[in-house]
C-alpha atoms as a PDB file:
ATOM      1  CA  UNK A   1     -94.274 -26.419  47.499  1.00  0.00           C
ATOM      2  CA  UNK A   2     -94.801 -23.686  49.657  1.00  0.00           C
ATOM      3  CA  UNK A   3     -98.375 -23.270  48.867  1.00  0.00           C
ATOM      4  CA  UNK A   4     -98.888 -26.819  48.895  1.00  0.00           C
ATOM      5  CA  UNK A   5     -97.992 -27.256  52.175  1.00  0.00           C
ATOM      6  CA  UNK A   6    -100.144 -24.127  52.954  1.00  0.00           C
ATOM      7  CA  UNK A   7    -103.439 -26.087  52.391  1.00  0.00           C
ATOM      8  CA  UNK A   8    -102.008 -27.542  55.769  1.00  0.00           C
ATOM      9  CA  UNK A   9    -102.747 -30.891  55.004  1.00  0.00           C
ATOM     10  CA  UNK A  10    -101.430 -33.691  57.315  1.00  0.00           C
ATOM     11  CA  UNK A  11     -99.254 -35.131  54.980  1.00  0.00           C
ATOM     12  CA  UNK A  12     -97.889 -31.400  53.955  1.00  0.00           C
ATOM     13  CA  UNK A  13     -96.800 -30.812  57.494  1.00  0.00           C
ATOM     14  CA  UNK A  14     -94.792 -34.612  58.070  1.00  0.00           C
ATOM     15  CA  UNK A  15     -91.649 -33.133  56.711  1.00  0.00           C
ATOM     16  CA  UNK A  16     -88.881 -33.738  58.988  1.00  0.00           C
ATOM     17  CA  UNK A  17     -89.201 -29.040  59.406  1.00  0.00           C
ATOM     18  CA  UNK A  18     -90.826 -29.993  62.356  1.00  0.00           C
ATOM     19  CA  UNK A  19     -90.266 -28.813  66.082  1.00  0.00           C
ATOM     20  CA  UNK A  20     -92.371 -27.769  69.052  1.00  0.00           C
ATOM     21  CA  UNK A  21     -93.037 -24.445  68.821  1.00  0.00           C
ATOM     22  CA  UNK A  22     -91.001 -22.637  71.178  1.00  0.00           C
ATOM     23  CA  UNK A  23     -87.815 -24.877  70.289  1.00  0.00           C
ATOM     24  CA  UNK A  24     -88.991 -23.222  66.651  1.00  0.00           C
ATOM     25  CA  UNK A  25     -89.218 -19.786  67.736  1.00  0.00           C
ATOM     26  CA  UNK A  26     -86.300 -19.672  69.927  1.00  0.00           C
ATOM     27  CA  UNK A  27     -83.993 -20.609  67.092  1.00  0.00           C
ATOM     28  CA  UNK A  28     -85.932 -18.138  64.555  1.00  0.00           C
ATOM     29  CA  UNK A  29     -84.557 -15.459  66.997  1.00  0.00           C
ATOM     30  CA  UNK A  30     -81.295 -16.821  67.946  1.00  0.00           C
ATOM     31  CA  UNK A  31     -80.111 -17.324  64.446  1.00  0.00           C
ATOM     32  CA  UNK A  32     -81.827 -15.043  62.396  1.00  0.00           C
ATOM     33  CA  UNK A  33     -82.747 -12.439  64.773  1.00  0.00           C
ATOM     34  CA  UNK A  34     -86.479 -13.057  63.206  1.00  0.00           C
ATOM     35  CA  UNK A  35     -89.853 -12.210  65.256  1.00  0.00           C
ATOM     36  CA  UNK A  36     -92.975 -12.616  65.008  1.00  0.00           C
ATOM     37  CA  UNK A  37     -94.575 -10.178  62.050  1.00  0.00           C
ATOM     38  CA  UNK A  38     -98.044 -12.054  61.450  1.00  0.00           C
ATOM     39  CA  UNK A  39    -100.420 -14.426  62.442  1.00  0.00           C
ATOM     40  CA  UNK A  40    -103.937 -16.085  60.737  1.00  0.00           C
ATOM     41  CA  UNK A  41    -105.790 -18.965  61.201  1.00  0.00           C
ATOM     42  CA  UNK A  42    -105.686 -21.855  58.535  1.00  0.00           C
ATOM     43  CA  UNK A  43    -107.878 -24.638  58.046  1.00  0.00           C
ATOM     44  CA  UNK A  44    -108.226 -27.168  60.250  1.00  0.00           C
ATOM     45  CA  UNK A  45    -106.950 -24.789  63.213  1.00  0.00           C
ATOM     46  CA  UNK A  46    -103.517 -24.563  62.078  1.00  0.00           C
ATOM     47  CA  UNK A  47    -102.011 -20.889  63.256  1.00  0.00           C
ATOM     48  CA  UNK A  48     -99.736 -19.127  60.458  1.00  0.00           C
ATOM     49  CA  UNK A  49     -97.097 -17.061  61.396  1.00  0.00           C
ATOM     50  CA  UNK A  50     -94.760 -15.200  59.190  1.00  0.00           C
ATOM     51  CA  UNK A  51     -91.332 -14.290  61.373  1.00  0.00           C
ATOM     52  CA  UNK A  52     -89.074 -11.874  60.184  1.00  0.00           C
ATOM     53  CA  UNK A  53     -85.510  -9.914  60.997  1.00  0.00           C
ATOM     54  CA  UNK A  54     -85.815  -5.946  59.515  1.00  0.00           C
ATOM     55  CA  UNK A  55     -81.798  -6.214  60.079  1.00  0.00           C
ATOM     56  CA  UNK A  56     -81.052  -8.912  58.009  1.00  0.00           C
ATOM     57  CA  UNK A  57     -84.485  -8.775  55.835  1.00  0.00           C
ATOM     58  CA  UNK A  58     -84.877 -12.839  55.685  1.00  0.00           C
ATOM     59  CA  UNK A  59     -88.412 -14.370  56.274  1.00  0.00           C
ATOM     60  CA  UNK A  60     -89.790 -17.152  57.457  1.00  0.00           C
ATOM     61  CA  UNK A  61     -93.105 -18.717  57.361  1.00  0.00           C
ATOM     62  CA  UNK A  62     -94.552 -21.516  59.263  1.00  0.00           C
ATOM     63  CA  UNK A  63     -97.637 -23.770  60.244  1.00  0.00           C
ATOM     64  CA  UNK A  64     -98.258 -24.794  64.099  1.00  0.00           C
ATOM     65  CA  UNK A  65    -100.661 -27.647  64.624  1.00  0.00           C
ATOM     66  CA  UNK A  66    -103.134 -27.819  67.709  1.00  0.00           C
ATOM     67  CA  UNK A  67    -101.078 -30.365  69.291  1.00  0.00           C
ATOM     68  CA  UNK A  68     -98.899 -27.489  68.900  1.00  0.00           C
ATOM     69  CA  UNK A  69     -95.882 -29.059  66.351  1.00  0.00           C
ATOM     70  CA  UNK A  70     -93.999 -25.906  64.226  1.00  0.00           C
ATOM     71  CA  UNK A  71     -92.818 -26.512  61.077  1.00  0.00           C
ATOM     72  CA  UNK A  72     -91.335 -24.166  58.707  1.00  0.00           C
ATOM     73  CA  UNK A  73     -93.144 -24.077  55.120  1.00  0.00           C
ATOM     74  CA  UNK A  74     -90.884 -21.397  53.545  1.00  0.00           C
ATOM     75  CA  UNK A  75     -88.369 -18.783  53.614  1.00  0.00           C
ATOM     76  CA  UNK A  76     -86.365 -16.232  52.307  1.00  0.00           C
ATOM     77  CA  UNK A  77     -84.645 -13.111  51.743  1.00  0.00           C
ATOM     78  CA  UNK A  78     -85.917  -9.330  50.914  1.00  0.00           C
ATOM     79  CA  UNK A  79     -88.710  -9.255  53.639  1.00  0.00           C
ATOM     80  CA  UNK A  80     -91.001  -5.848  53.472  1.00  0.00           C
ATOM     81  CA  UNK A  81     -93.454  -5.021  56.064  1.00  0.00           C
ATOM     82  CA  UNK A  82     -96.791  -3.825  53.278  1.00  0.00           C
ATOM     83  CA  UNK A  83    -100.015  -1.940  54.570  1.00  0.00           C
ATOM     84  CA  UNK A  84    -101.082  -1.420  51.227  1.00  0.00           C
ATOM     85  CA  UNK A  85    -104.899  -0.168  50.142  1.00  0.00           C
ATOM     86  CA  UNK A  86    -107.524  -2.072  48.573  1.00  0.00           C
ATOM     87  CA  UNK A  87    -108.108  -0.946  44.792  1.00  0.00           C
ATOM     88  CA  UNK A  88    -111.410   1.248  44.556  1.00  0.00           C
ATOM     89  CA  UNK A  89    -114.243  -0.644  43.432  1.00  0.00           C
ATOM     90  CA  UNK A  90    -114.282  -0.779  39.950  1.00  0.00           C
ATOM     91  CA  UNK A  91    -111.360   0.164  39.037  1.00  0.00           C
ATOM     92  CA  UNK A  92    -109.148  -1.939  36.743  1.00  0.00           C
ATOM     93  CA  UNK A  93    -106.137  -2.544  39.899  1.00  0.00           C
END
């Protein structure tokens, strides 16, 4: 589901997950003490952000639109920050 609704399709993001943005990220702080831990660009100009608490380790991920509605594609539990390398070429990683 959750990658489904990554391809940010219209009908992915009609759920009823859906809030303007800052009513979105104000709860994601409020009750889950989550921030902001990445951002990307999807297709049709839909912004990704992954939100986070390194307190309580749950997750969130979710998909803004440009007319700028949130909604929240997954979540979870166990969240770890990762800066890991890229294998060396030709190896078999």
């Amino acid at each position: 589901m959750a990658l489904a609704a990554a391809s940010f399709g219209t009908t992915a993001l009609a759920g009823g997950n859906c809030a303007p943005r800052d009513v979105v990220v104000d709860r994601l702080a409020d009750r889950y003490g989550e921030s902001r831990q990445s951002i990307g660009l999807g297709a049709n100009n839909a912004v990704v952000e992954v939100f986070a608490s390194s307190e309580t380790g749950t997750w969130t991920i979710t998909v803004t639109t440009p007319q700028g509605l949130t909604c929240l594609v997954a979540s979870g539990q166990a969240f770890e920050a990762l800066a890991e390398a890229l294998p060396k070429p030709g190896s078999d990683a």
